[in-house]
PDB file of N, CA and C in Angstrom:
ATOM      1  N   UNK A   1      33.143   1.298  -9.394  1.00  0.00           N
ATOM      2  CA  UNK A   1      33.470   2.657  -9.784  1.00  0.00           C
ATOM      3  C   UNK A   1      33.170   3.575  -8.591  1.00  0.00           C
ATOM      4  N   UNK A   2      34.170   4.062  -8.669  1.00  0.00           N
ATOM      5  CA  UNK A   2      33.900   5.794  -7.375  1.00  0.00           C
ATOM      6  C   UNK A   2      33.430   6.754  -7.785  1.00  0.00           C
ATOM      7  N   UNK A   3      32.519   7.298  -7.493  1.00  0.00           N
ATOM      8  CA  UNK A   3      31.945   8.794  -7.799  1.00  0.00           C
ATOM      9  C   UNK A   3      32.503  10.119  -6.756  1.00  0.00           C
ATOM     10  N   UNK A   4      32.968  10.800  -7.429  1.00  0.00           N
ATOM     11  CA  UNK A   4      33.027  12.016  -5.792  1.00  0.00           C
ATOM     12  C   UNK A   4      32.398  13.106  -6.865  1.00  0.00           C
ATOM     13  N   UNK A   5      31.887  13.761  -5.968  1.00  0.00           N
ATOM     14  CA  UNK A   5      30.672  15.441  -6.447  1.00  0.00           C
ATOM     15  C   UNK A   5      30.919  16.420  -5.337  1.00  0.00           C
ATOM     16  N   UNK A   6      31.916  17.004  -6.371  1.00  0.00           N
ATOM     17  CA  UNK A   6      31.953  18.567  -5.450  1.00  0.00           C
ATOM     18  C   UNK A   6      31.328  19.566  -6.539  1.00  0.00           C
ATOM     19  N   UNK A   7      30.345  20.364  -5.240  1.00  0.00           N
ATOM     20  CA  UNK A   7      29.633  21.163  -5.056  1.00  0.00           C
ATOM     21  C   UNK A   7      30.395  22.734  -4.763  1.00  0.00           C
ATOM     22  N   UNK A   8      30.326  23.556  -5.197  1.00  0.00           N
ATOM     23  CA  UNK A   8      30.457  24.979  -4.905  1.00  0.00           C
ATOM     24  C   UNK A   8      30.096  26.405  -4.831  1.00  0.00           C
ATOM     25  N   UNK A   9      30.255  27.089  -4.424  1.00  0.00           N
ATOM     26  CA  UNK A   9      28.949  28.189  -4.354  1.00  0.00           C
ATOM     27  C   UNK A   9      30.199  29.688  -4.410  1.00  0.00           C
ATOM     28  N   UNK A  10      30.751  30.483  -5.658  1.00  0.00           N
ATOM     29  CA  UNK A  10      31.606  31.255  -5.413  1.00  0.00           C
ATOM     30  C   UNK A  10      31.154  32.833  -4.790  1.00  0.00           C
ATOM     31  N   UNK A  11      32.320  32.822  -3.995  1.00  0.00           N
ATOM     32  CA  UNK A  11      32.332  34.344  -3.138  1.00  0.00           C
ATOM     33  C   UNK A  11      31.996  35.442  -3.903  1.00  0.00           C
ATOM     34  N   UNK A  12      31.757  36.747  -3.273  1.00  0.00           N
ATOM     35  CA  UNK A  12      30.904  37.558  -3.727  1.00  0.00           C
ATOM     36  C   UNK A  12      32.537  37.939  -4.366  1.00  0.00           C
ATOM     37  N   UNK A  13      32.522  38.702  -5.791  1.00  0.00           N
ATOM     38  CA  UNK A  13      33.537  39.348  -6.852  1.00  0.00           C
ATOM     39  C   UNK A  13      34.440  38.506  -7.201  1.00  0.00           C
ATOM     40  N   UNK A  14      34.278  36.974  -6.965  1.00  0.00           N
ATOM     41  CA  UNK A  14      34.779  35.950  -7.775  1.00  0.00           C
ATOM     42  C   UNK A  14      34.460  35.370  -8.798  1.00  0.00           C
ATOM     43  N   UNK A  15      35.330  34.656  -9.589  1.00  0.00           N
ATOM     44  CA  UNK A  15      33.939  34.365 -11.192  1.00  0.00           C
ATOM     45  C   UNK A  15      33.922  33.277 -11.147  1.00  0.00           C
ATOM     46  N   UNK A  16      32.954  32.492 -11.513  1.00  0.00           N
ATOM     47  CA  UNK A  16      32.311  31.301 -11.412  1.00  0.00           C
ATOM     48  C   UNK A  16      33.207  30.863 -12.388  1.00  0.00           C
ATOM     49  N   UNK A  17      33.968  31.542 -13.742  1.00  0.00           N
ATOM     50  CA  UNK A  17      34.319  31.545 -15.300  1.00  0.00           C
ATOM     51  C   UNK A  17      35.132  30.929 -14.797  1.00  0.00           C
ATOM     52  N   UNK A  18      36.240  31.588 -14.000  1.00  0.00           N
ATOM     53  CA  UNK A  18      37.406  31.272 -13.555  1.00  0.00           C
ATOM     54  C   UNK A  18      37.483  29.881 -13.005  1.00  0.00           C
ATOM     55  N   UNK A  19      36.349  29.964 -12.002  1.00  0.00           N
ATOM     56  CA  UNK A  19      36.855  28.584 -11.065  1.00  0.00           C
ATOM     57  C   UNK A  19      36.396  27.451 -12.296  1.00  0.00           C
ATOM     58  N   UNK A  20      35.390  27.467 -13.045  1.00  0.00           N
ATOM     59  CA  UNK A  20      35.286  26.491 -14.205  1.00  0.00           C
ATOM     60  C   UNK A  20      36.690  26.145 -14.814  1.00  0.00           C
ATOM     61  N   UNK A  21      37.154  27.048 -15.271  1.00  0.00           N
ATOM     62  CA  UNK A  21      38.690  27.426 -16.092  1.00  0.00           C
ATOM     63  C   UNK A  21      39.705  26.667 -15.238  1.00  0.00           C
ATOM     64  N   UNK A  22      40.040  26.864 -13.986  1.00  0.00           N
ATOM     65  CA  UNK A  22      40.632  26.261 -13.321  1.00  0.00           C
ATOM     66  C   UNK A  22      40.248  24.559 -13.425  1.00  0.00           C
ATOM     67  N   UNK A  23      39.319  24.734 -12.503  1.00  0.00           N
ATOM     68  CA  UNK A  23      38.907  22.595 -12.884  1.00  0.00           C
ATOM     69  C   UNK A  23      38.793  21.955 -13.656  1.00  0.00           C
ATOM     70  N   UNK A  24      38.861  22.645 -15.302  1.00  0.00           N
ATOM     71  CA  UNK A  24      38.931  22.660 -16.421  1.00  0.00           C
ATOM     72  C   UNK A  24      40.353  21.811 -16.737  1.00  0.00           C
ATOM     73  N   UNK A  25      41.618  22.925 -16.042  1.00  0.00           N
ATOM     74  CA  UNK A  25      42.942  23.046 -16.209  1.00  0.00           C
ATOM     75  C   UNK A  25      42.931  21.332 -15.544  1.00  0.00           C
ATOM     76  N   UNK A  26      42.818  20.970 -14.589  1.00  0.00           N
ATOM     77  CA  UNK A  26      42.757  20.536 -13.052  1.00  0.00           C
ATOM     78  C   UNK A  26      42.442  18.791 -13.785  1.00  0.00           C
ATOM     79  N   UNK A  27      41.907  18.379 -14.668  1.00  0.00           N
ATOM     80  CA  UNK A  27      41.213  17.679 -15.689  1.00  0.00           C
ATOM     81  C   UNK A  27      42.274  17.047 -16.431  1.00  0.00           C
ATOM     82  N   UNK A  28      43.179  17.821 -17.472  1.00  0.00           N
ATOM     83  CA  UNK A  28      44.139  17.756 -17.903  1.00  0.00           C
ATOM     84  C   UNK A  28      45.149  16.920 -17.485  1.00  0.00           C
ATOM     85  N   UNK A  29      45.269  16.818 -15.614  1.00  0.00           N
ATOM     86  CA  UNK A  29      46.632  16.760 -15.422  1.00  0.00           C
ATOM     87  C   UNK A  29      46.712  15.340 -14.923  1.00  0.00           C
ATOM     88  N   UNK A  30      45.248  14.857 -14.850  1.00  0.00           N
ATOM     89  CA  UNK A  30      45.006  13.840 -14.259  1.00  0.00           C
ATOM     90  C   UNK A  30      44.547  12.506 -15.059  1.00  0.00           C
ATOM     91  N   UNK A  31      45.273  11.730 -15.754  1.00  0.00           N
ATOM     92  CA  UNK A  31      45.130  10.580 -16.292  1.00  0.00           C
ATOM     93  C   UNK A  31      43.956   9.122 -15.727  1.00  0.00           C
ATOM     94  N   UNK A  32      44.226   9.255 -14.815  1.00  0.00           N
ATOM     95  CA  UNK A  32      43.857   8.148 -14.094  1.00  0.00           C
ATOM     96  C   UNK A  32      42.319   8.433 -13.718  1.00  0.00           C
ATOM     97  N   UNK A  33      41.616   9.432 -13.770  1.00  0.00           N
ATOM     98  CA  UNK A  33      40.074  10.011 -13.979  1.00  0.00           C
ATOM     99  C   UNK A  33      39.239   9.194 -15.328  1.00  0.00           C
ATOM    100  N   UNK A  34      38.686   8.463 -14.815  1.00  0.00           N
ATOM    101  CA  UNK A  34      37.819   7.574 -16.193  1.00  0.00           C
ATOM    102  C   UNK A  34      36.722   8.283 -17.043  1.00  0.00           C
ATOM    103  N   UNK A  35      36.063   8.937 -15.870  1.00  0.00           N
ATOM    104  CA  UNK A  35      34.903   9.917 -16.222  1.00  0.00           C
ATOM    105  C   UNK A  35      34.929  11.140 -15.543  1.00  0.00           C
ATOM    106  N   UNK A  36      34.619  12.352 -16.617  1.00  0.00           N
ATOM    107  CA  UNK A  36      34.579  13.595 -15.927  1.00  0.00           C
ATOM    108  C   UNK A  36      33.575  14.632 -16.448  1.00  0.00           C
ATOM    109  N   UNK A  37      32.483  15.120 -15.556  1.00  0.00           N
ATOM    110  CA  UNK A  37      31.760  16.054 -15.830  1.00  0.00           C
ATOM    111  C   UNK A  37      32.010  17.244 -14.772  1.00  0.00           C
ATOM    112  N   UNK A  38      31.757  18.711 -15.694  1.00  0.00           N
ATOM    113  CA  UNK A  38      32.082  20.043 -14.899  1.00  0.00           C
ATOM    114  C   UNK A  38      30.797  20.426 -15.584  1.00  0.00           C
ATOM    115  N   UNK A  39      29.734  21.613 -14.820  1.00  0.00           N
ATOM    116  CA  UNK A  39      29.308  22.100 -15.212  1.00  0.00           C
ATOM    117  C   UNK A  39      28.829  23.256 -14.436  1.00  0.00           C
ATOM    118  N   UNK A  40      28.006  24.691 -14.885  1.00  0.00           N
ATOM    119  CA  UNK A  40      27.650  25.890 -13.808  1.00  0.00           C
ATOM    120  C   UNK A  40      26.223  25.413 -14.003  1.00  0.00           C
ATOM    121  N   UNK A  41      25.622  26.043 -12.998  1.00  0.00           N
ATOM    122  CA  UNK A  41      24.200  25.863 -12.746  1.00  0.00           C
ATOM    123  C   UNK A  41      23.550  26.932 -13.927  1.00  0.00           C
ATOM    124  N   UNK A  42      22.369  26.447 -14.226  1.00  0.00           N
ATOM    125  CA  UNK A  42      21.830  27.337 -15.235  1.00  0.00           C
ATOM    126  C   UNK A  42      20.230  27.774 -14.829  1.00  0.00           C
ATOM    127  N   UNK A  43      19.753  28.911 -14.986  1.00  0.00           N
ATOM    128  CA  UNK A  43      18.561  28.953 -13.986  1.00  0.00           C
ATOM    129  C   UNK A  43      18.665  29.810 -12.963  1.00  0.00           C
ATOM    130  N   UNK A  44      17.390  30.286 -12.970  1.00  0.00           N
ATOM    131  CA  UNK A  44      17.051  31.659 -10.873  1.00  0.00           C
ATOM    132  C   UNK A  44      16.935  30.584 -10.098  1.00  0.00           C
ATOM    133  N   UNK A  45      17.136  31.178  -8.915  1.00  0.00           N
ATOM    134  CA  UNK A  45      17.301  30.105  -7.513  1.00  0.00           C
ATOM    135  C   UNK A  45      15.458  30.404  -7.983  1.00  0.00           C
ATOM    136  N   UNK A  46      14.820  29.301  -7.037  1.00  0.00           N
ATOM    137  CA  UNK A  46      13.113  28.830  -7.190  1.00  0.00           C
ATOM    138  C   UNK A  46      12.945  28.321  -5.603  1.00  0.00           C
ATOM    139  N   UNK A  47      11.909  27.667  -5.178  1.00  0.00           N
ATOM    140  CA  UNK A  47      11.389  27.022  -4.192  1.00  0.00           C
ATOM    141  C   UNK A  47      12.594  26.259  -3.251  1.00  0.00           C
ATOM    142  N   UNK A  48      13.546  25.673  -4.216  1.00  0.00           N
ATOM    143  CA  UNK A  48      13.976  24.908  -3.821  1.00  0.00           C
ATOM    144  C   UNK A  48      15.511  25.823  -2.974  1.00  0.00           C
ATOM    145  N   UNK A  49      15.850  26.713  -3.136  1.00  0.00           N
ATOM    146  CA  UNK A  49      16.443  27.683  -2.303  1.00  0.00           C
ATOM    147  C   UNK A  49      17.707  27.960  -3.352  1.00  0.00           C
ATOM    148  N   UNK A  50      18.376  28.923  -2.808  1.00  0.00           N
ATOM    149  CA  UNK A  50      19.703  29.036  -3.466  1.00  0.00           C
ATOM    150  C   UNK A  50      20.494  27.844  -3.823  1.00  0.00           C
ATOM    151  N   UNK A  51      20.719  27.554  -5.443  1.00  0.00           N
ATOM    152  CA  UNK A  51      21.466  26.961  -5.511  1.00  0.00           C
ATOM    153  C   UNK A  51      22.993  26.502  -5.777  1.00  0.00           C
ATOM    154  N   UNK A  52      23.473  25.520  -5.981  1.00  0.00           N
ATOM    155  CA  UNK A  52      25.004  25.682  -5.796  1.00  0.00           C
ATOM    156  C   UNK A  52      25.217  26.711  -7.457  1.00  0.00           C
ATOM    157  N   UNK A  53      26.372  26.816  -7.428  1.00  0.00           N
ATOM    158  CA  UNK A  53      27.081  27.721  -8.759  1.00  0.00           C
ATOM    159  C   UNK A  53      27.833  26.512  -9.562  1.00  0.00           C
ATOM    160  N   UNK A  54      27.966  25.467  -9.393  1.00  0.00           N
ATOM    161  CA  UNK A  54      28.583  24.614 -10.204  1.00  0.00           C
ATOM    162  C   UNK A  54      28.496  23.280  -9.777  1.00  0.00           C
ATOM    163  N   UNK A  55      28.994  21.895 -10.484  1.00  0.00           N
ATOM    164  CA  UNK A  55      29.288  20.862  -9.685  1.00  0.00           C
ATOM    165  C   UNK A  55      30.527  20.205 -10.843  1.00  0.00           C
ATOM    166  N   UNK A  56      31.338  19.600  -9.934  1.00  0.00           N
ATOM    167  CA  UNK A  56      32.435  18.465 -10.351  1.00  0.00           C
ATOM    168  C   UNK A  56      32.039  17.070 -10.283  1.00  0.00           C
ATOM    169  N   UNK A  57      32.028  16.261 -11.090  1.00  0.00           N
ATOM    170  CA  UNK A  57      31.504  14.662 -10.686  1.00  0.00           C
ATOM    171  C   UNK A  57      33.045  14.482 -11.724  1.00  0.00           C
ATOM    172  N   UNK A  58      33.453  13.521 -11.159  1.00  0.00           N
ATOM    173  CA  UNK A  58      34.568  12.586 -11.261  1.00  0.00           C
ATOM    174  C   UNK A  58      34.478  11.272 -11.091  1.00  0.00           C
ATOM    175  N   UNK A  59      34.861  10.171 -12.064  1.00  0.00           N
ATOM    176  CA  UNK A  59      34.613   9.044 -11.530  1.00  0.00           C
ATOM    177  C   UNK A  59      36.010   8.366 -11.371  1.00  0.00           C
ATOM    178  N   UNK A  60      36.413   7.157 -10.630  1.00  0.00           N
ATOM    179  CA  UNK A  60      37.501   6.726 -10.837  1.00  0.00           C
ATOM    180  C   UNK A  60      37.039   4.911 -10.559  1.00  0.00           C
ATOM    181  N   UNK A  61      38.447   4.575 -10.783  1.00  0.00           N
ATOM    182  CA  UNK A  61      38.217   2.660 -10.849  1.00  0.00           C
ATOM    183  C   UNK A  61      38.065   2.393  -9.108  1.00  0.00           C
ATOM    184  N   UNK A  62      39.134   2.840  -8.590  1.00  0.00           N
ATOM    185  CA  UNK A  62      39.134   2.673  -7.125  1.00  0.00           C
ATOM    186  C   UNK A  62      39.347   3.794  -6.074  1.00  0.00           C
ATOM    187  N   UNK A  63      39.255   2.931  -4.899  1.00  0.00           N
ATOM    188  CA  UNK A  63      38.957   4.230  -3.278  1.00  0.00           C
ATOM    189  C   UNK A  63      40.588   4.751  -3.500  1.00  0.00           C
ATOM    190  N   UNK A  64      41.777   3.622  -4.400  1.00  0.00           N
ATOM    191  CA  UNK A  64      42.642   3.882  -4.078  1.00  0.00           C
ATOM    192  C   UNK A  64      43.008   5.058  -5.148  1.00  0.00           C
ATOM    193  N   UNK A  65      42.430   5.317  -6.362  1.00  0.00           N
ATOM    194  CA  UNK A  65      42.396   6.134  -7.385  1.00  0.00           C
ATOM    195  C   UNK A  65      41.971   7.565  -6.936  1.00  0.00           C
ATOM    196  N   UNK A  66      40.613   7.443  -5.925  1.00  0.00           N
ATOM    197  CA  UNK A  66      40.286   8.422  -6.091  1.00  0.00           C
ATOM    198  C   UNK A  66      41.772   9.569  -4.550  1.00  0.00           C
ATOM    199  N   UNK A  67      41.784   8.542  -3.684  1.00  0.00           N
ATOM    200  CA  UNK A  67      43.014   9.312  -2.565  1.00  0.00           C
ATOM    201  C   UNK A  67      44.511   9.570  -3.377  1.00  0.00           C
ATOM    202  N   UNK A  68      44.206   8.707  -4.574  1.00  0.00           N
ATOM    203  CA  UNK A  68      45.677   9.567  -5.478  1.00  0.00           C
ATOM    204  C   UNK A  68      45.514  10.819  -5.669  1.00  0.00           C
ATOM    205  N   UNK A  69      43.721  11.093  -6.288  1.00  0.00           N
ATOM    206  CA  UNK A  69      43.319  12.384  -6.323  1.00  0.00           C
ATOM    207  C   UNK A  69      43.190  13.262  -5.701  1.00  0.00           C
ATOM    208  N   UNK A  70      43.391  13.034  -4.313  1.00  0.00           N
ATOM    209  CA  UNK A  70      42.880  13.891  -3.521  1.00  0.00           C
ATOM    210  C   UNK A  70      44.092  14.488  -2.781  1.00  0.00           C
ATOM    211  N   UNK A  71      45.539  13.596  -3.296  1.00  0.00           N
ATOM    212  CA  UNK A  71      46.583  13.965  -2.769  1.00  0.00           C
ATOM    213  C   UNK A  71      47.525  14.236  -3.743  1.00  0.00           C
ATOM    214  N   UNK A  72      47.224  14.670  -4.500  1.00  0.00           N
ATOM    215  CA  UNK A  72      48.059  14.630  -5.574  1.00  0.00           C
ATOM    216  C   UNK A  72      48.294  16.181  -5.760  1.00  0.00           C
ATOM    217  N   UNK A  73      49.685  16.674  -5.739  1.00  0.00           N
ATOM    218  CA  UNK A  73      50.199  17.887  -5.482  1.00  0.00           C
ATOM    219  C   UNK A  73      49.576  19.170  -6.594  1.00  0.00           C
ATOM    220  N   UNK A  74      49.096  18.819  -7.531  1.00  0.00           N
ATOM    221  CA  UNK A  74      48.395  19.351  -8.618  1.00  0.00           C
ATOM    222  C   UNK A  74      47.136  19.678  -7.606  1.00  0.00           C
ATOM    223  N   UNK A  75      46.857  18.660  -7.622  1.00  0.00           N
ATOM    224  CA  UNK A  75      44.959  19.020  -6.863  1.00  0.00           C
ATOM    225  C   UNK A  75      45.276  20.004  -5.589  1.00  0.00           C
ATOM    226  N   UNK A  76      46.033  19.227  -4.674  1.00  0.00           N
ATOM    227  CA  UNK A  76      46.586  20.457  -3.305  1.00  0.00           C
ATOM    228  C   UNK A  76      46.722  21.715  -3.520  1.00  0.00           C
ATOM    229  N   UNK A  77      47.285  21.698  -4.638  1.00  0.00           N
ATOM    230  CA  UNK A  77      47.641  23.259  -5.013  1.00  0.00           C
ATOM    231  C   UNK A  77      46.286  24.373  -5.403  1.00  0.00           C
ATOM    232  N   UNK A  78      45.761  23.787  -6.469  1.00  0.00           N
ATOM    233  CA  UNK A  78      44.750  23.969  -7.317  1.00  0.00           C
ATOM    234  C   UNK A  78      43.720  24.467  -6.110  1.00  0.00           C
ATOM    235  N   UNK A  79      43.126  23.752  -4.772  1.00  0.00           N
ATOM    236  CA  UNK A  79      42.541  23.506  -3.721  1.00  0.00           C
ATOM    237  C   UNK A  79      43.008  24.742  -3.105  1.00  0.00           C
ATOM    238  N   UNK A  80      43.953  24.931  -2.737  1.00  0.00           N
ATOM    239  CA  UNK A  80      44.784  25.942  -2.262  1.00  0.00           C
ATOM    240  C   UNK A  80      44.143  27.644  -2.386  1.00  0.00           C
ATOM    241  N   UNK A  81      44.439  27.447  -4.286  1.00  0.00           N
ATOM    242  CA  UNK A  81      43.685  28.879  -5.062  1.00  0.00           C
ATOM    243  C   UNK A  81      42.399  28.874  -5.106  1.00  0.00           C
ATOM    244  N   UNK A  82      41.858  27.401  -4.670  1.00  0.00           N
ATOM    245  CA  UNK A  82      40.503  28.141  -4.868  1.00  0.00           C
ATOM    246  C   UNK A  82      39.517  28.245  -3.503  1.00  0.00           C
ATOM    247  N   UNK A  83      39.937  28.256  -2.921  1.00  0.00           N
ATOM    248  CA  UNK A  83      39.325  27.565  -1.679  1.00  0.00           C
ATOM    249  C   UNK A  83      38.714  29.662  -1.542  1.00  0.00           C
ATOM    250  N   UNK A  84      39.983  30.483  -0.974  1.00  0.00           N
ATOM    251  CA  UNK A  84      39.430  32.128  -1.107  1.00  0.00           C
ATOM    252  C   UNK A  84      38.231  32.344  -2.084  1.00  0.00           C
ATOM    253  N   UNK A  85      38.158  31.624  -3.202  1.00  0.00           N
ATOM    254  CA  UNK A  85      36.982  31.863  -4.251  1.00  0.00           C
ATOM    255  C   UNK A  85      35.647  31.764  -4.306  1.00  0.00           C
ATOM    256  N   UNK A  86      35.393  30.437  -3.130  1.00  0.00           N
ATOM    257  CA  UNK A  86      34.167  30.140  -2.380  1.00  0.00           C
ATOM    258  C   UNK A  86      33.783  29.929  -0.966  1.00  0.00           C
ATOM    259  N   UNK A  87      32.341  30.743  -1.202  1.00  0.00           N
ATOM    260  CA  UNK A  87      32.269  29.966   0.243  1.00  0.00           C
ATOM    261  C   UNK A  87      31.710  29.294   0.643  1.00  0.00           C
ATOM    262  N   UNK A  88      31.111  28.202  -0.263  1.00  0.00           N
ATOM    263  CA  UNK A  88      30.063  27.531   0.407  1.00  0.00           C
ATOM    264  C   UNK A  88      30.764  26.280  -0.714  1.00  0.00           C
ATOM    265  N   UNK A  89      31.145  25.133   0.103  1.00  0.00           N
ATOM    266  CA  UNK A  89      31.538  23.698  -1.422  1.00  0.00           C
ATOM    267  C   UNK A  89      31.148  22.528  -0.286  1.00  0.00           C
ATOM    268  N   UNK A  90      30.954  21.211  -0.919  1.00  0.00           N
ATOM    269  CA  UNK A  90      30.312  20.196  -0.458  1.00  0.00           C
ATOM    270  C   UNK A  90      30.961  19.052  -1.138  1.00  0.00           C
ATOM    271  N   UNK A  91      31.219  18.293  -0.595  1.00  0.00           N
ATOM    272  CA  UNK A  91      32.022  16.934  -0.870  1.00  0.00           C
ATOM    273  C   UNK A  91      31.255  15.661  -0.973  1.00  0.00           C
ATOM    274  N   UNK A  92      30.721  14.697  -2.045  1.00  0.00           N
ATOM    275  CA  UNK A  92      30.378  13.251  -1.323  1.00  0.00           C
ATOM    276  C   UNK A  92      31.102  12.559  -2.704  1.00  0.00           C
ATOM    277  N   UNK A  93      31.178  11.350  -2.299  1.00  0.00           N
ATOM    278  CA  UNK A  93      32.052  10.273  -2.599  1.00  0.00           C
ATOM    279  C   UNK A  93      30.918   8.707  -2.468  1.00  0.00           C
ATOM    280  N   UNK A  94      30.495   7.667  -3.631  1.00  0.00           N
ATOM    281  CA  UNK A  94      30.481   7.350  -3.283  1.00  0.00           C
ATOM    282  C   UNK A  94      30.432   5.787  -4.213  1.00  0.00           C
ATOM    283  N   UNK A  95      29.978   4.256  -4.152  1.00  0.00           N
ATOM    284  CA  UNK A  95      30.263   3.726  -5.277  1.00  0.00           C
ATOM    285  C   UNK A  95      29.157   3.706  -5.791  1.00  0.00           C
ATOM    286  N   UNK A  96      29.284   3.547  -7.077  1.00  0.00           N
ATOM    287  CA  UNK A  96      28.575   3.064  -8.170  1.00  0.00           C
ATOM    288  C   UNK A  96      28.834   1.636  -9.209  1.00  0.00           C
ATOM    289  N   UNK A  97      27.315   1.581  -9.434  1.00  0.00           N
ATOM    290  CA  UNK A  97      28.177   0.424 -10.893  1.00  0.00           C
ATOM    291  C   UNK A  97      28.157   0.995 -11.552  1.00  0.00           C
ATOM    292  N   UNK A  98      29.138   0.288 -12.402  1.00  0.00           N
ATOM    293  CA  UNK A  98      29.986   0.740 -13.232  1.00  0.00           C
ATOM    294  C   UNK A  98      29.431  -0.036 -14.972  1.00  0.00           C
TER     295      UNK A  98
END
């Protein structure tokens, strides 16, 4: 199993609501996703410093599942609108058992 976890941190007068809403949408379109968690951070930033505003974990069967995802004209697009929304996002990918 593949894991990828994106991380995001939205721009100042953007809504966190929205970009949820969006990856929400983003979820829908994609069949081939086995497992999917979205969630916003809940909590004051503490010791541990500012933290992100949300995370995406996605799982898929294969490396070749997950580059469907990552090219897949839905996601490009989607990527597209949100990218102005944040400024701070973080990418890792990696396997798991399954």
């Amino acid at each position: 199993m593949i894991r990828h976890v994106f991380l995001w941190q939205a721009a100042p007068g953007a809504s966190n609501d929205t970009i949820l809403d969006m990856l929400t949408q983003l979820s829908k379109e994609m069949d081939f996703i086995v497992e999917w968690s979205l969630g916003a951070h809940e909590g004051a930033p503490n010791d541990n410093g500012q933290p992100w505003d949300g995370a995406l974990i996605t799982d898929f069967r294969t490396w070749d599942d997950l580059e469907r995802y990552s090219t897949d004209p839905v996601h490009a697009e989607l990527v597209d609108t949100l990218l102005p929304m944040v400024t701070g996002r973080a990418v890792v990918d990696f396997e798991v058992d399954a």
